[in-house]
Every structure is written in C-alpha cells, then in structure tokens.
C-alpha atoms as a PDB file:
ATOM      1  CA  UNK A   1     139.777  77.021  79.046  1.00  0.00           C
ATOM      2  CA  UNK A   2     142.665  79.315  80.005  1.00  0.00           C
ATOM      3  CA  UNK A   3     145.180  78.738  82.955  1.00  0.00           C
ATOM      4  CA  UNK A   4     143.628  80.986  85.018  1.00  0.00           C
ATOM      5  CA  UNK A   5     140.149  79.561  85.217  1.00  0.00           C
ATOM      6  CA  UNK A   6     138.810  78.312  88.233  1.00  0.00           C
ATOM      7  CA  UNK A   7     137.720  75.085  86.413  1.00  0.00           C
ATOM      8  CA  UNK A   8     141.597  74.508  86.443  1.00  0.00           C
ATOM      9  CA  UNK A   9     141.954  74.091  89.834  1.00  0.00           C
ATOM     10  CA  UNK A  10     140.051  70.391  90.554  1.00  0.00           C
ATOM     11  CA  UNK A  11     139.381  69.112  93.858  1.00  0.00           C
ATOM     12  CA  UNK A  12     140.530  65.575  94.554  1.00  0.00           C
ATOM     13  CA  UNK A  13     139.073  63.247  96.425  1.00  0.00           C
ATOM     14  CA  UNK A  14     140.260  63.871 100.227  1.00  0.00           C
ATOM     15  CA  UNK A  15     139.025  62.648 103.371  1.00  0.00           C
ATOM     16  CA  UNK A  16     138.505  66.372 104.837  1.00  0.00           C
ATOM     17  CA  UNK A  17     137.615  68.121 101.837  1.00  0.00           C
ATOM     18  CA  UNK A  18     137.454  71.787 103.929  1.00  0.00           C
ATOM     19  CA  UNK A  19     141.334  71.309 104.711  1.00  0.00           C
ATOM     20  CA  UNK A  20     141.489  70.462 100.638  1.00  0.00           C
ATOM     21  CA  UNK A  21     139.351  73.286  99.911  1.00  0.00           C
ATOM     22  CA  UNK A  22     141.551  76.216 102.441  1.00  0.00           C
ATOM     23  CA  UNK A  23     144.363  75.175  99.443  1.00  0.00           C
ATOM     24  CA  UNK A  24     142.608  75.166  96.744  1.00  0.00           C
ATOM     25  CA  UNK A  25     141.083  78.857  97.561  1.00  0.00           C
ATOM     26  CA  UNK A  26     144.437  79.886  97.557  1.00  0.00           C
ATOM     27  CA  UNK A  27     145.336  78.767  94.200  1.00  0.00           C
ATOM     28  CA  UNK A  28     142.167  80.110  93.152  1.00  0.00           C
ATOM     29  CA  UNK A  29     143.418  83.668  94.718  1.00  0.00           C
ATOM     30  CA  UNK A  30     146.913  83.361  92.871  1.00  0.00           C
ATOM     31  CA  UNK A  31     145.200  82.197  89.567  1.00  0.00           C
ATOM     32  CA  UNK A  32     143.343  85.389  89.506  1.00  0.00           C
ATOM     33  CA  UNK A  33     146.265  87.596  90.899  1.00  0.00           C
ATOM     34  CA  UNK A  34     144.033  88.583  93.876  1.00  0.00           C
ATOM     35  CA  UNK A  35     145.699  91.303  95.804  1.00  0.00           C
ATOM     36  CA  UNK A  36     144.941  92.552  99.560  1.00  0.00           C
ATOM     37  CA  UNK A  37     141.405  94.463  99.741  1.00  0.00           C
ATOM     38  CA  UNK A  38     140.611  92.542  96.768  1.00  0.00           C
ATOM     39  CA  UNK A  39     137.132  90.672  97.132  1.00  0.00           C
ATOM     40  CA  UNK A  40     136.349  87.220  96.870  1.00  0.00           C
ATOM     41  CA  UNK A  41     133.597  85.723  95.223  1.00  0.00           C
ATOM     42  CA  UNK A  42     130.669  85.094  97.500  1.00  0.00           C
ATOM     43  CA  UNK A  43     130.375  82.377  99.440  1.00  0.00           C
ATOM     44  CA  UNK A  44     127.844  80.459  97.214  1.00  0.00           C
ATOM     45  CA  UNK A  45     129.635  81.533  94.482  1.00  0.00           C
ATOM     46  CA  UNK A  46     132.701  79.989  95.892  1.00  0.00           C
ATOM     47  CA  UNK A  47     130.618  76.951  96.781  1.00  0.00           C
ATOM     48  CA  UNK A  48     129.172  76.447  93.455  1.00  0.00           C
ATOM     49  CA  UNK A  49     133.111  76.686  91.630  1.00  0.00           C
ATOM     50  CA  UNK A  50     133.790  73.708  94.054  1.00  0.00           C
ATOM     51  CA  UNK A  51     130.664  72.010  93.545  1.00  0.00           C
ATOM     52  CA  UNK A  52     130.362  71.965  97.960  1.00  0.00           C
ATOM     53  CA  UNK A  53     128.175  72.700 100.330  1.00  0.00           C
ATOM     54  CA  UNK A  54     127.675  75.903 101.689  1.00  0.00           C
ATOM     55  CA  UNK A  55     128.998  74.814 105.094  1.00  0.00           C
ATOM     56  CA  UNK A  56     131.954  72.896 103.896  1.00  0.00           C
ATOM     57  CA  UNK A  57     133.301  76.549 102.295  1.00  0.00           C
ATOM     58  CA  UNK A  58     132.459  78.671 105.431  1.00  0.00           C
ATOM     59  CA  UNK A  59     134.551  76.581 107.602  1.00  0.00           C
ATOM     60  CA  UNK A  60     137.805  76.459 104.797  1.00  0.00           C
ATOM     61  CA  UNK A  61     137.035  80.409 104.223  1.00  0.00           C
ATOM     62  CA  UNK A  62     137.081  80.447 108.613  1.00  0.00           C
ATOM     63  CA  UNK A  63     140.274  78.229 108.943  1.00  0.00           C
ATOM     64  CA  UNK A  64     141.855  81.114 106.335  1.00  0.00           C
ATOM     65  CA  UNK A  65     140.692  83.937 108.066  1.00  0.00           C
ATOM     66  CA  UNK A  66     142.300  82.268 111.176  1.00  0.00           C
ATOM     67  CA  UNK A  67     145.436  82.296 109.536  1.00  0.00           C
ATOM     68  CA  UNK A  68     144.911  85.982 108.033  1.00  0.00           C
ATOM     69  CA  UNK A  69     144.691  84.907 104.282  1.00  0.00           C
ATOM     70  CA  UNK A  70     140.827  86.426 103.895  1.00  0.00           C
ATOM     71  CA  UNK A  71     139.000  88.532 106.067  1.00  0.00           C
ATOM     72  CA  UNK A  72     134.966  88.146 105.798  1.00  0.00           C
ATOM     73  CA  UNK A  73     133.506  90.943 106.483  1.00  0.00           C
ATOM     74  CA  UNK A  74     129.523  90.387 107.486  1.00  0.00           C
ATOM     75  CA  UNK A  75     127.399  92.330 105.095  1.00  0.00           C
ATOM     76  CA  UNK A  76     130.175  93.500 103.258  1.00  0.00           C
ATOM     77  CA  UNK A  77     132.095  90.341 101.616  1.00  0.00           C
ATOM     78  CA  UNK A  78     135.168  88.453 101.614  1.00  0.00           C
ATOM     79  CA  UNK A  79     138.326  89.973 101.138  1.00  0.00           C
ATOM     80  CA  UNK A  80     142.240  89.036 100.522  1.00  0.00           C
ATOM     81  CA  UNK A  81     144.427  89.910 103.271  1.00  0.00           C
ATOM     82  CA  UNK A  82     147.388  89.009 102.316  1.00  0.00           C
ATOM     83  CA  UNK A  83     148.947  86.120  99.539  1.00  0.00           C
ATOM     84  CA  UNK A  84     151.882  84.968 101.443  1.00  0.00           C
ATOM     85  CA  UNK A  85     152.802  81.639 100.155  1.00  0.00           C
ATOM     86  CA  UNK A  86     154.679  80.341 103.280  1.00  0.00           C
ATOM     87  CA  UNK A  87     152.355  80.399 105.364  1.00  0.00           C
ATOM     88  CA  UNK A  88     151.647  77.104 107.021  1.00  0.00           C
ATOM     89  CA  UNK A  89     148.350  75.084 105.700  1.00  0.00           C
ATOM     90  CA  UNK A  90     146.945  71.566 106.997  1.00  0.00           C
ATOM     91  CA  UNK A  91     148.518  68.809 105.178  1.00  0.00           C
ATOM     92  CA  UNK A  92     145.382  66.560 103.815  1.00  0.00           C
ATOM     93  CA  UNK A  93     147.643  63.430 104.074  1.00  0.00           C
ATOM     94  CA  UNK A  94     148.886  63.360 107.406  1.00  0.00           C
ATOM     95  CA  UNK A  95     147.618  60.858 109.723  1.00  0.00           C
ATOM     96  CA  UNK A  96     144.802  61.124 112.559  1.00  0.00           C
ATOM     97  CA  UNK A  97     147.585  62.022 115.891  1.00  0.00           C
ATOM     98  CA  UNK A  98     147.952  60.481 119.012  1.00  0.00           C
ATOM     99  CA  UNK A  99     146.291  61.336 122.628  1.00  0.00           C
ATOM    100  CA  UNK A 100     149.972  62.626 123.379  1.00  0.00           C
ATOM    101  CA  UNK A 101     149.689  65.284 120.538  1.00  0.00           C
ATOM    102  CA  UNK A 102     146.459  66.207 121.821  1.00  0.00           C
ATOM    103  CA  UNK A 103     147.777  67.214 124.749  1.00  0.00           C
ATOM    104  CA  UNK A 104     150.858  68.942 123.346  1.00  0.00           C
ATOM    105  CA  UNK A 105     148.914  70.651 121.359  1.00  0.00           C
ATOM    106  CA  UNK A 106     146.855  72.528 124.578  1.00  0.00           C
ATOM    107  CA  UNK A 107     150.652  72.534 126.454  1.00  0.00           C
ATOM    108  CA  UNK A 108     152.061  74.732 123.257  1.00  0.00           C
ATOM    109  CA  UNK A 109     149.072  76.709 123.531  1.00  0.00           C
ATOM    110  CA  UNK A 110     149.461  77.485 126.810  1.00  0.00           C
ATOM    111  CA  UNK A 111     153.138  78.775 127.090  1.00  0.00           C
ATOM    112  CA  UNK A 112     151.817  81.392 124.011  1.00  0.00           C
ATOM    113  CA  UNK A 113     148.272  82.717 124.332  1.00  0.00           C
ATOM    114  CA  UNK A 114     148.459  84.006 128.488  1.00  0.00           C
ATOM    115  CA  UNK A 115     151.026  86.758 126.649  1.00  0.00           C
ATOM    116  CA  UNK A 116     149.087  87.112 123.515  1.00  0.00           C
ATOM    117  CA  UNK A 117     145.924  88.246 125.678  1.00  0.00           C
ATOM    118  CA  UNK A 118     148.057  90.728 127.367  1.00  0.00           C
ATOM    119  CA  UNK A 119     149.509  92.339 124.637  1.00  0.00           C
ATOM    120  CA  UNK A 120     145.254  92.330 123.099  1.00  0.00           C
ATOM    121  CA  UNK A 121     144.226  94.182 125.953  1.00  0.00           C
ATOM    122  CA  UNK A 122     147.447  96.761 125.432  1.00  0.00           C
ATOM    123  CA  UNK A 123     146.494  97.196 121.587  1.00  0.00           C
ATOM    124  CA  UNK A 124     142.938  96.093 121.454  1.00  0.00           C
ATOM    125  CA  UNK A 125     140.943  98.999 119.251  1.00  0.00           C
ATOM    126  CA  UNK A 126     137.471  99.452 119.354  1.00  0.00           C
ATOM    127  CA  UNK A 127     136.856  97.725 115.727  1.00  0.00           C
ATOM    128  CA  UNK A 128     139.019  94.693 117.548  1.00  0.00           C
ATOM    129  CA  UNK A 129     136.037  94.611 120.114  1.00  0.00           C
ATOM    130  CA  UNK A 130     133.655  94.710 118.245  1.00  0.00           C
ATOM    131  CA  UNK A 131     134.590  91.912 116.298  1.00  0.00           C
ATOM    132  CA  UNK A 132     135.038  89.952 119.016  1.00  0.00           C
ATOM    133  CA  UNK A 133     132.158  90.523 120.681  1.00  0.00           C
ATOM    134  CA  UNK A 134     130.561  89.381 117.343  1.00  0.00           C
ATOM    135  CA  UNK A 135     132.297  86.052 117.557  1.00  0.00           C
ATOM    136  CA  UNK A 136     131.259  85.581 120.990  1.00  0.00           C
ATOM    137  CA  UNK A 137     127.990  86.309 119.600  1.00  0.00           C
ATOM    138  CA  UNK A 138     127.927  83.582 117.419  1.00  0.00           C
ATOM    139  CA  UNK A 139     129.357  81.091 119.240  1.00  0.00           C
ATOM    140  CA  UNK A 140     126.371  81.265 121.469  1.00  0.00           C
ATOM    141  CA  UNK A 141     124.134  80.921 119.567  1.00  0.00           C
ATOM    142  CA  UNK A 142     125.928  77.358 118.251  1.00  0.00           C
ATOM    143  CA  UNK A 143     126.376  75.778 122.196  1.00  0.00           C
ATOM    144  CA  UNK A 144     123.703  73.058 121.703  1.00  0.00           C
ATOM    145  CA  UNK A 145     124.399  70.306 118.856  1.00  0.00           C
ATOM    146  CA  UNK A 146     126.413  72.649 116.681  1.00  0.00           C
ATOM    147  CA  UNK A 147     129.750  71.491 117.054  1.00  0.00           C
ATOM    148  CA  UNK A 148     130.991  71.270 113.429  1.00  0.00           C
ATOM    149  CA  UNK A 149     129.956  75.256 113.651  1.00  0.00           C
ATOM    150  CA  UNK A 150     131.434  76.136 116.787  1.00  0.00           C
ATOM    151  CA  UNK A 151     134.587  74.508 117.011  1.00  0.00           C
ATOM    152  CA  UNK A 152     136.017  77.210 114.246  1.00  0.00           C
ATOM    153  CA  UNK A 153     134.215  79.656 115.788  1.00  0.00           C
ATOM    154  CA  UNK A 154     136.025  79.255 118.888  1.00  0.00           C
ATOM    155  CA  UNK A 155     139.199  78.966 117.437  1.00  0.00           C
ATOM    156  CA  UNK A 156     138.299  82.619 115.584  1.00  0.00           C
ATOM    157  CA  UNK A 157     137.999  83.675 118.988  1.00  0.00           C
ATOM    158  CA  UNK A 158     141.564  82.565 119.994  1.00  0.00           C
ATOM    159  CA  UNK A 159     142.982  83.206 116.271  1.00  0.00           C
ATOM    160  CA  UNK A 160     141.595  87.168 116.502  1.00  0.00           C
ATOM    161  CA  UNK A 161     143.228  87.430 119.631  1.00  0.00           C
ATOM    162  CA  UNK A 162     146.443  86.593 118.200  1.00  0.00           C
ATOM    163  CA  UNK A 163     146.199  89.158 115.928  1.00  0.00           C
ATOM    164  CA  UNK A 164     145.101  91.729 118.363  1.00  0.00           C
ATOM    165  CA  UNK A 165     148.323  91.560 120.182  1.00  0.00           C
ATOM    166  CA  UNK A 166     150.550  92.610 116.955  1.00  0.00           C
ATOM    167  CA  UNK A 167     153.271  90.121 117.493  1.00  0.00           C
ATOM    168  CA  UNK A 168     153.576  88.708 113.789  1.00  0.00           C
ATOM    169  CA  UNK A 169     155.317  85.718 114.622  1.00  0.00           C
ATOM    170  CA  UNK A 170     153.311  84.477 117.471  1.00  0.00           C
ATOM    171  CA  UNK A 171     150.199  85.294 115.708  1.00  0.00           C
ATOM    172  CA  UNK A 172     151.257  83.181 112.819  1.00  0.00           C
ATOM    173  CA  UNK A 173     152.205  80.340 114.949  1.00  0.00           C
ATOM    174  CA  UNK A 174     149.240  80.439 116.705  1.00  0.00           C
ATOM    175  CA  UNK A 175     146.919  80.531 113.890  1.00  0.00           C
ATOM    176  CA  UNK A 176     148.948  77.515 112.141  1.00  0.00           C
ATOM    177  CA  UNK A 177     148.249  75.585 115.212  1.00  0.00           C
ATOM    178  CA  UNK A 178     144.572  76.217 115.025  1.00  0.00           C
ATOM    179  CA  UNK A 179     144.698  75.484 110.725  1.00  0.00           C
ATOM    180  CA  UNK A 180     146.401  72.544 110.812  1.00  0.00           C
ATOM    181  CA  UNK A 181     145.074  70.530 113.866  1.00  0.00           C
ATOM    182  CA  UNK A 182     141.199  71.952 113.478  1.00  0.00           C
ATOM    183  CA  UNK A 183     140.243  67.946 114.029  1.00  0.00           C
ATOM    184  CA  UNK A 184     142.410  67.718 117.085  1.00  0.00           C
ATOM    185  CA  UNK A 185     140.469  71.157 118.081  1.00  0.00           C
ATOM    186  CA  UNK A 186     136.881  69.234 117.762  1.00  0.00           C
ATOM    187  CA  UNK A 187     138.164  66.311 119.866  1.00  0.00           C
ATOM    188  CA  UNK A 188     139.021  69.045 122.540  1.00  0.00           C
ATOM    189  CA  UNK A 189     135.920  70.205 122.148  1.00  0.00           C
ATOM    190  CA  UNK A 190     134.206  66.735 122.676  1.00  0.00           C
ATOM    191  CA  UNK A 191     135.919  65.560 125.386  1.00  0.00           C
ATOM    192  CA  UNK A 192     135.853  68.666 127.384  1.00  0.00           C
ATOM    193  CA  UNK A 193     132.269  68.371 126.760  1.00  0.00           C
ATOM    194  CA  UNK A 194     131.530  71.827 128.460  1.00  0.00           C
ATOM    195  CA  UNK A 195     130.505  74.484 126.079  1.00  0.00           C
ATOM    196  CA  UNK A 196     128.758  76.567 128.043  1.00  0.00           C
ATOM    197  CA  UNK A 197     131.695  77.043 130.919  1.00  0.00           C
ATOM    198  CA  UNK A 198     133.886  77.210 127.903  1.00  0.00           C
ATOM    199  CA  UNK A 199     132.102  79.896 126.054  1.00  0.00           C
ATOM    200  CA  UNK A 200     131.710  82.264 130.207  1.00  0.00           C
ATOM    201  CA  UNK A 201     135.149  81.757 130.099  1.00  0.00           C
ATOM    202  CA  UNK A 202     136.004  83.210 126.623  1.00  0.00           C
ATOM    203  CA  UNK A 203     133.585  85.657 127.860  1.00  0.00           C
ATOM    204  CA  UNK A 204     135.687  86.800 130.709  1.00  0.00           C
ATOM    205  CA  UNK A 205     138.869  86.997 128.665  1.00  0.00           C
ATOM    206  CA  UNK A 206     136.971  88.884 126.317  1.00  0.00           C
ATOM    207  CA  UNK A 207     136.034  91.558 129.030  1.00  0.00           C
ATOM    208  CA  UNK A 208     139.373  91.717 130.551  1.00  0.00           C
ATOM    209  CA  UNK A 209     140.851  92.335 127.156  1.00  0.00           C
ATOM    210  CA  UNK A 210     137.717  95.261 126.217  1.00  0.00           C
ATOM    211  CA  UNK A 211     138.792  96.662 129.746  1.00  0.00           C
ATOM    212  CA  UNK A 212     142.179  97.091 128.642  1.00  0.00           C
ATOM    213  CA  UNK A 213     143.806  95.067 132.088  1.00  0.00           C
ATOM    214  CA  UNK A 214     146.448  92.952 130.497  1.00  0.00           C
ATOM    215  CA  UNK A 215     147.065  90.858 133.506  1.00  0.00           C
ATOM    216  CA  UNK A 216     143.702  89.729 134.010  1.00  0.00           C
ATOM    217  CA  UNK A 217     143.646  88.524 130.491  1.00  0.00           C
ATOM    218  CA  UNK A 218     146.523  86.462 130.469  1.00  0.00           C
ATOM    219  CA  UNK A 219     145.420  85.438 134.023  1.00  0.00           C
ATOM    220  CA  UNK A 220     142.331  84.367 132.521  1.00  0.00           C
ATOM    221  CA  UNK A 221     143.745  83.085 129.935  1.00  0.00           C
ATOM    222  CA  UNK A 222     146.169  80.977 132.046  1.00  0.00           C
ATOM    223  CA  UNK A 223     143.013  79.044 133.685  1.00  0.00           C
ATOM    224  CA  UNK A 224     141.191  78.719 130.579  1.00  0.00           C
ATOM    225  CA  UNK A 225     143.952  76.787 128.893  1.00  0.00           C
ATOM    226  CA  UNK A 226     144.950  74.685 132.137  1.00  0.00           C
ATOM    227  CA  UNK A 227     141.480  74.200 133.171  1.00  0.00           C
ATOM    228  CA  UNK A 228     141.003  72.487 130.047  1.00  0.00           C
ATOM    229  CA  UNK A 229     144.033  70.959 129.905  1.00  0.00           C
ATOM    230  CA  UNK A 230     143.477  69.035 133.154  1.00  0.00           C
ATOM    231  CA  UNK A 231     140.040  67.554 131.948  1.00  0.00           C
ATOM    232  CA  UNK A 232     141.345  66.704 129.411  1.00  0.00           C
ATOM    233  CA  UNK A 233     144.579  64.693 130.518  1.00  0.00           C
ATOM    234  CA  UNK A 234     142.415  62.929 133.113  1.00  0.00           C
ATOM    235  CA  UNK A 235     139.530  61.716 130.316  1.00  0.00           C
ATOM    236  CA  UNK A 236     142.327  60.537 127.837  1.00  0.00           C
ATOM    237  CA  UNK A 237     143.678  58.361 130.876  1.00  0.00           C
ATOM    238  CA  UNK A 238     141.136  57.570 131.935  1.00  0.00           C
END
C-alpha cells in the first residue's frame, strides 16, 4: 500500500460521519495532489472508498462545495476548487450547542447576508443564475419529508450567494458558519417548521438578485433572516 492510497485515509468511528467524511475528502484531495479543475472521483466511487452511503457523501461533498473546496457540476462531475488548508471545517468532537447559540447563530447571519445579497445582485452573472435557479429547483422538489436533503440544499442557496457577491472574506465566513453548525441549521429548519414560506421567500431573494436591484435583495434578505429569527426565539422560549 503506498502513502498516497485512499485505503490510507480510515474513517473512525464518529457520531456524524458526513462532518468526518468533508475531512477526510480533503486528505484524500492532498494525498493525490488534486489541483483546481481537477476532477473527483464520482460520487459512488467516492462512496464505495468510504464504504458509505450514497447520501451520507452527497451531503459531505455539499457542505464542501458550501465552503468552495469542490464544485459539482450536474452532468459533468466533481471538481477541486481550491486546496486551501485553513479553511475552517466542523470539528467532529465538539459538543451539541445551546438554544443561545442557536440564536446567535441566525443574529451573525443577519448583520452579514442583507449586504452579501446586494453585492449578488451587483455581480450576479448569468451562469450565477442559473445555478441558483437550479438550487431553488431542487429544494422544491425536497419540501415534504426530505429534511436531511433540504437542509444543505438551502444552505447552498445562502452559501452561493456568498460567493456571488465577491467579498472573499465574508464569503468564507459565511460558508464556515453554514459547515460547521449544519446540525444547528436542521434544528432551524425544524422548529421554523415552514418550508414552503421559507423556500417563496428564497424565491423572492432569488428574483431580486436575477433582477439586478440590490436593495430589494438585502431588503428581502433582511425579513427572511428576522422573520425567522423571531419564530424562532419565541418557540425556544416557549
């Protein structure tokens, strides 16, 4: 076996094997000196080296493509985007947070991703559009009794915005934030227990952003973020 077989990198026993997994495809990208536009193995391929489910890899591969590591590219393949080592991936280990960190988590949100959906509908291209049209796409289709599915797809809603708007920093902060609490993002997405006002109101963000009015989008935005927010606050007091 050399070092850079994928048999080298094990899996360990975790309780969230996909947040295991999101490091462990990144080990498997520096073991074979992946650069970006280099392509991935498949995901079944990818699957099979971990001995997982299908479904476990798509959402690991989904939290990296949040956080720009891999792009997948339907029809086409998965592909490296970049190989930064700092960037910030969920630590397996930590413990489950409080309701108080749920709700910081939607407050930090909130002071960021109003200006990042301006900035999308100043620099939004049409390949930008179309890609997130195709999320919105999906994430329709997964609105009844698909939350496991949804919940990331949502966030690669928010996460693609980031990018949109060009700021590196914020982008990167943002995605983190969606990586590393992705369980926090399900509870959200429990308790708000609305997925269908949700999803109209990604919708309208989404057209204010296509429409290039930068305004709007952080206006809608604004509401989408404090609307949950305040539902959730009140149903974790209550």
């Amino acid at each position: 076996m050399t070092a850079n077989s994928p048999d080298d990198i094990a899996i360990l026993p975790r309780p969230d094997l996909s947040r295991q997994l999101t490091e462990q495809i990144i080990r498997l990208i520096a073991a074979r000196n992946l650069q970006p536009g280099d392509r991935l193995p498949t995901m079944r391929e990818l699957a099979a080296t971990f001995s997982v489910a299908t479904p476990t890899i798509r959402e690991a591969l989904r939290r990296l493509q949040a956080t720009g590591v891999i792009d997948i590219r339907h029809g086409s393949g998965i592909y490296v985007m970049q190989t930064s080592q700092e960037l910030m991936i969920a630590n397996p280990h930590r413990s489950e947070l409080d309701n108080r960190a749920v709700l910081d988590l939607l407050a930090a949100r909130l002071v960021i991703e109003p200006h990042l959906a301006s900035l999308a509908a100043e620099r939004r291209t049409t390949d930008d559009i179309a890609r997130l049209e195709a999320i919105l796409l999906e994430a329709e289709a997964l609105l009844s009794g698909h939350d496991l599915e949804l919940s990331p797809r949502n966030m690669d809603f928010h996460g693609h915005i980031a990018r949109i708007a060009g700021n590196m920093i914020l982008a990167s902060v943002i995605n983190s934030l969606i990586d590393v609490y992705a369980h926090e993002q399900r509870v959200i997405l429990a308790l708000y227990d609305a997925r269908e006002e949700d999803h109209r109101e990604h919708v309208t963000i989404f057209e204010a952003i296509r429409d290039g009015n930068p305004e709007t989008a952080a206006e809608h935005m604004k509401n989408h973020l404090q609307g949950v927010l305040q539902v959730i606050g009140s149903r974790l007091e209550s």
